[in-house]
Structure formats: C-alpha cells, structure tokens
Protein backbone atom coordinates (compact mmCIF):
# COMPACT_ATOMS: atom_id res chain seq x y z
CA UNK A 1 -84.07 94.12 -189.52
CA UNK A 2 -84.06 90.37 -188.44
CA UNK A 3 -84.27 91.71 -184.71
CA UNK A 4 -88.01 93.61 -185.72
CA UNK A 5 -88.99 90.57 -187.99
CA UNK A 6 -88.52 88.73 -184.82
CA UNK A 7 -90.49 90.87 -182.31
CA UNK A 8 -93.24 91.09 -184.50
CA UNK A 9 -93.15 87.63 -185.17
CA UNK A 10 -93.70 86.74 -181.27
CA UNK A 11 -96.28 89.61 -181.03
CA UNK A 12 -97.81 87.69 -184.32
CA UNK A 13 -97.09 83.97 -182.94
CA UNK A 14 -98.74 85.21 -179.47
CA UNK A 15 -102.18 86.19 -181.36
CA UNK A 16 -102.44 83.21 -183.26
CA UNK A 17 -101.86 81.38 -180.16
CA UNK A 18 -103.92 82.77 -177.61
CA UNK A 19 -107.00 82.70 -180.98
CA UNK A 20 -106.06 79.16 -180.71
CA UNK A 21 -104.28 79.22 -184.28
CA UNK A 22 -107.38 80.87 -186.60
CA UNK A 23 -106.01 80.16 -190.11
CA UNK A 24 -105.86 84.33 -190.93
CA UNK A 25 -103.21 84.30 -188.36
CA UNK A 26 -101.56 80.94 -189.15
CA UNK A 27 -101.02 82.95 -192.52
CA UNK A 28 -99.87 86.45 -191.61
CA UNK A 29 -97.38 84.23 -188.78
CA UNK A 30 -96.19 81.73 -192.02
CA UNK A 31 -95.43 85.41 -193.99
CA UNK A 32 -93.21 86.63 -191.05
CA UNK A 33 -91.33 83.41 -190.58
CA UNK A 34 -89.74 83.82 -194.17
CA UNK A 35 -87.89 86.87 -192.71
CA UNK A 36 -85.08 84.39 -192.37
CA UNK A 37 -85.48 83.61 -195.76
CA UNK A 38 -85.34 87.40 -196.85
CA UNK A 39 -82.12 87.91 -195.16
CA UNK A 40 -80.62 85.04 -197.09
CA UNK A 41 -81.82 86.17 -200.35
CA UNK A 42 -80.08 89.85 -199.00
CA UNK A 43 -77.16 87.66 -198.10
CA UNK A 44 -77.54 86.09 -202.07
CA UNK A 45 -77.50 89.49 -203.29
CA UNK A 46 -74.80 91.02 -201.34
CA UNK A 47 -72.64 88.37 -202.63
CA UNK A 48 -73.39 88.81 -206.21
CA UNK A 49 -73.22 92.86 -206.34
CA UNK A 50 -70.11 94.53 -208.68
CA UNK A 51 -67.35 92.71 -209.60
CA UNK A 52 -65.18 93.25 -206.72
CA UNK A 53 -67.41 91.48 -204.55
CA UNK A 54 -68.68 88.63 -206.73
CA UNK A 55 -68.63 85.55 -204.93
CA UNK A 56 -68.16 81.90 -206.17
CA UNK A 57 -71.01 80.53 -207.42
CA UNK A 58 -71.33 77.73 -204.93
CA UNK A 59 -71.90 80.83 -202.45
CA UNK A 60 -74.93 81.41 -204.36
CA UNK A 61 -76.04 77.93 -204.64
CA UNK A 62 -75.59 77.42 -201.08
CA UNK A 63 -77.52 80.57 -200.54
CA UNK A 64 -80.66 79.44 -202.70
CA UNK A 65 -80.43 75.76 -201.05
CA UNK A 66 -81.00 77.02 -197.43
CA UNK A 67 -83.39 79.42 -198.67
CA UNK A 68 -85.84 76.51 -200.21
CA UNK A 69 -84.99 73.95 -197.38
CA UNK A 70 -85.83 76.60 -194.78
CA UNK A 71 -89.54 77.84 -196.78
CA UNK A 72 -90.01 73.70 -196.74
CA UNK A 73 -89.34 73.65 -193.16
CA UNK A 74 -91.56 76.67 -192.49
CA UNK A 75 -94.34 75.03 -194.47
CA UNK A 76 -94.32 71.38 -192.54
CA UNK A 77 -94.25 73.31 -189.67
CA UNK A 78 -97.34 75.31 -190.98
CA UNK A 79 -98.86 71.77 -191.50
CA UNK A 80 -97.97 70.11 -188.63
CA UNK A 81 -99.85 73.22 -186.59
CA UNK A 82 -102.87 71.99 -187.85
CA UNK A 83 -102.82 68.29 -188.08
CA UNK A 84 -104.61 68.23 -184.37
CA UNK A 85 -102.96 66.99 -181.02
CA UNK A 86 -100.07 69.38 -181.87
CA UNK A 87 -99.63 69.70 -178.29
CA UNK A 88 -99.53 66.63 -176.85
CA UNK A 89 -98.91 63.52 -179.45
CA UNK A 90 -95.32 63.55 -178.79
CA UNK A 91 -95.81 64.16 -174.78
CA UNK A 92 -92.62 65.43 -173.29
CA UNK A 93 -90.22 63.87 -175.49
CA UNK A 94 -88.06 65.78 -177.41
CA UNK A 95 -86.09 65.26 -179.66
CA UNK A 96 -87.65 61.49 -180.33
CA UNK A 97 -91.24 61.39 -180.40
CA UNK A 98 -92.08 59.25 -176.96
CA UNK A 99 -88.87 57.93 -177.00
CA UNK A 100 -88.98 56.51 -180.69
CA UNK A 101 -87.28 57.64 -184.06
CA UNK A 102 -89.97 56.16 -186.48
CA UNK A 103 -93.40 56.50 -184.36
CA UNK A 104 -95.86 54.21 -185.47
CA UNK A 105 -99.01 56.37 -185.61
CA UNK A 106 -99.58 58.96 -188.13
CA UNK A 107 -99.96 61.88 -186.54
CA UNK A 108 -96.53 61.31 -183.74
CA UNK A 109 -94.85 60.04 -187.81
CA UNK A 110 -95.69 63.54 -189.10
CA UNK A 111 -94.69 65.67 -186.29
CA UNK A 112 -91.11 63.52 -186.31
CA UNK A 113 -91.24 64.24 -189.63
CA UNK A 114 -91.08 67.94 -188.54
CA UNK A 115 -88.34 67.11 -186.44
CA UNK A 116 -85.95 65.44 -188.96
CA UNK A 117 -86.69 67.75 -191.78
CA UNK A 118 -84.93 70.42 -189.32
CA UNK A 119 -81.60 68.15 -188.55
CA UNK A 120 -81.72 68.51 -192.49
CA UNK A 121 -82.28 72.01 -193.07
CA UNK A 122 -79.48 72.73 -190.53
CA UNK A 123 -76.91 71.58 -193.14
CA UNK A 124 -77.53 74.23 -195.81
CA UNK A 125 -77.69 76.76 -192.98
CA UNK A 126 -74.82 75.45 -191.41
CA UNK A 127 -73.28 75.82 -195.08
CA UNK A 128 -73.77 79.14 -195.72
CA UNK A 129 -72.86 80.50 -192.26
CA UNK A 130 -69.62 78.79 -192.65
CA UNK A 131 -69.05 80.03 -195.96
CA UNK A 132 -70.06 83.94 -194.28
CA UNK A 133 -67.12 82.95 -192.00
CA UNK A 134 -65.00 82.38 -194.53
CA UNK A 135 -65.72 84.89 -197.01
CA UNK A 136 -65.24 87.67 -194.35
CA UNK A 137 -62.22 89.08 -195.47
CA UNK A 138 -62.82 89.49 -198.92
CA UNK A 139 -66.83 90.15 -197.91
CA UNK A 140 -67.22 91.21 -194.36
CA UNK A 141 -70.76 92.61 -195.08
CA UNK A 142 -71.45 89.00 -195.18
CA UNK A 143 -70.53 87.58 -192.12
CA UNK A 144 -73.05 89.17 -189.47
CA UNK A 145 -76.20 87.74 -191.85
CA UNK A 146 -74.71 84.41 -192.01
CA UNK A 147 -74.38 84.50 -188.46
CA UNK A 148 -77.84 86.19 -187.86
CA UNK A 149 -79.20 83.60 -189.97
CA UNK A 150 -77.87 80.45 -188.49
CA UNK A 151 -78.38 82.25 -185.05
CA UNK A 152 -82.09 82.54 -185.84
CA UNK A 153 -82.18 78.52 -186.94
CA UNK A 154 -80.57 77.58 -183.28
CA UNK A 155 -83.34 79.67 -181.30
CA UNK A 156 -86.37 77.92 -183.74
CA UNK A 157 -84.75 74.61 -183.29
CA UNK A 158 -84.63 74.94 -179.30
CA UNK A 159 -88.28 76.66 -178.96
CA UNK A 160 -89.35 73.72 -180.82
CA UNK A 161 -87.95 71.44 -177.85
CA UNK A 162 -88.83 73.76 -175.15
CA UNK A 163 -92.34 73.32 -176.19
CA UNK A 164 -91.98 69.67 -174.49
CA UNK A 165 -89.48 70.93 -171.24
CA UNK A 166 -92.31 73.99 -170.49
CA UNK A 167 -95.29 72.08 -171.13
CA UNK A 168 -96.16 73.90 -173.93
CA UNK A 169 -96.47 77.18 -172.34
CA UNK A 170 -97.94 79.98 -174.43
CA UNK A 171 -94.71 82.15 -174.27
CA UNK A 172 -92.36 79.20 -175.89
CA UNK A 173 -95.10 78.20 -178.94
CA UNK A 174 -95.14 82.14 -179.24
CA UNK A 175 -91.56 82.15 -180.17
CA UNK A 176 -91.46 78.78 -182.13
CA UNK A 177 -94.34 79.41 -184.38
C-alpha cells in the first residue's frame, strides 16, 4: 500500500511541478502525502485489536504523536511551497539555510523553519519505529509499518536536501513534495 501511495505521489508531485504548483494540485499532492499518516493510524489500530494483541498505551500515544507532528510537517511544507523563492532563498545550502541556523530574512526564517520542524518530527517517528522493533515478538504485524514508516520519513528528509545538491531538478521536488 505505502509502495502505490508513493508512486502516485511522484506521478502527483511531477504534475504539480511541471504546472508550476497550481493550488488544485498542491491539494490532491497534500491528500497523498498523509499516506504516511494512514499507515500509522493502521499501525494504531493493529496495536489496539483483541485482547491478545493490545498494546501499552504509550504505543498508542506514540502512534497519535507522530501522526499529528507528521500532518504539521506536511502542512509547513504545504506553506512553505507557496511562500515564493521556494527554489532558491536558501541557495545550495542544506541543511542550514546559507550557512546560518536562524536566517535573518523572513522568507530563508520560514523555510528553516521547515527544516527544524523535521529534526522534530523525526523523534515521534523515531519512537514508534523503535517501539515496532520492540513489540515484534509479541506483535510482528507491527514491525514492517514501523519500519515502512520511518523508512518513508528518511527518503522525504533526504529529497528535501537533494533539492539543494541537484539544483532543484524536477525529478527530486517530484519526490519531496
């Protein structure tokens, strides 16, 4: 399932890029992203189904945390795709925004912004894929969506860089948006 939310996703991310991000498209890309989301609310389900395979309920927490940090994190990017200079404001610096942690100007602020609201979300992703791990035994259902999950966070988090190392070629904002 996450492997067809992601193909359709580029095929998606590639229209709204090549219409130069019309806001229809911007929308129907923003409703794809949350597959990741989907799979953790399958992964918050799994773990709550019969009483044999009740989980603890910091499982479930966990679960619901990355879920809301991750929509957040879809939604800045969302807004950060249409603050203008997208492209270029940060030039080729990645992670740092022209070499700085705090930029000065607004726009290179918001897209770091962007940027540190991602070495955030990692934790409650990092969270629940650890707690996948070590549920395995008891759960093994869960494991391979914990790991599909955090799996999917590692390739957004690098597209988002690559946009800087490729020059922000078509193919790489087709994969990050």
């Amino acid at each position: 399932l996450a492997f067809v939310l992601l193909l359709i996703q580029a095929l998606l991310g590639g229209i709204t890029v090549l219409n130069e991000l019309p806001r229809w498209s911007v929308m129907a890309h923003l409703g794809l992203a949350q597959g990741m989301i989907a799979v953790l609310l399958v992964v918050l389900v799994a773990s709550s189904a019969g009483a044999s395979l009740r989980s603890p309920p910091q499982f479930s927490l966990a679960i619901v945390v990355a879920a809301l940090a991750v929509l957040a994190l879809i939604l800045a990017g969302s807004y950060v795709a249409n603050t203008g200079g997208a492209t270029y404001i940060c030039g080729d610096s990645w992670p740092l925004c022209r070499g700085e942690v705090l930029p000065q100007d607004d726009l290179s602020l918001i897209h770091m912004g962007h940027r540190w609201a991602a070495l955030l979300v990692a934790i409650p992703v990092s969270v629940v894929a650890i707690m996948t791990w070590r549920l395995r035994h008891q759960q093994h259902q869960m494991w391979p969506l914990g790991a599909v999950v955090a799996g999917l966070f590692l390739v957004q988090v690098l597209a988002g860089g690559a946009h800087m190392w490729f020059d922000f070629a078509a193919a790489v904002r087709v994969v990050h948006l």
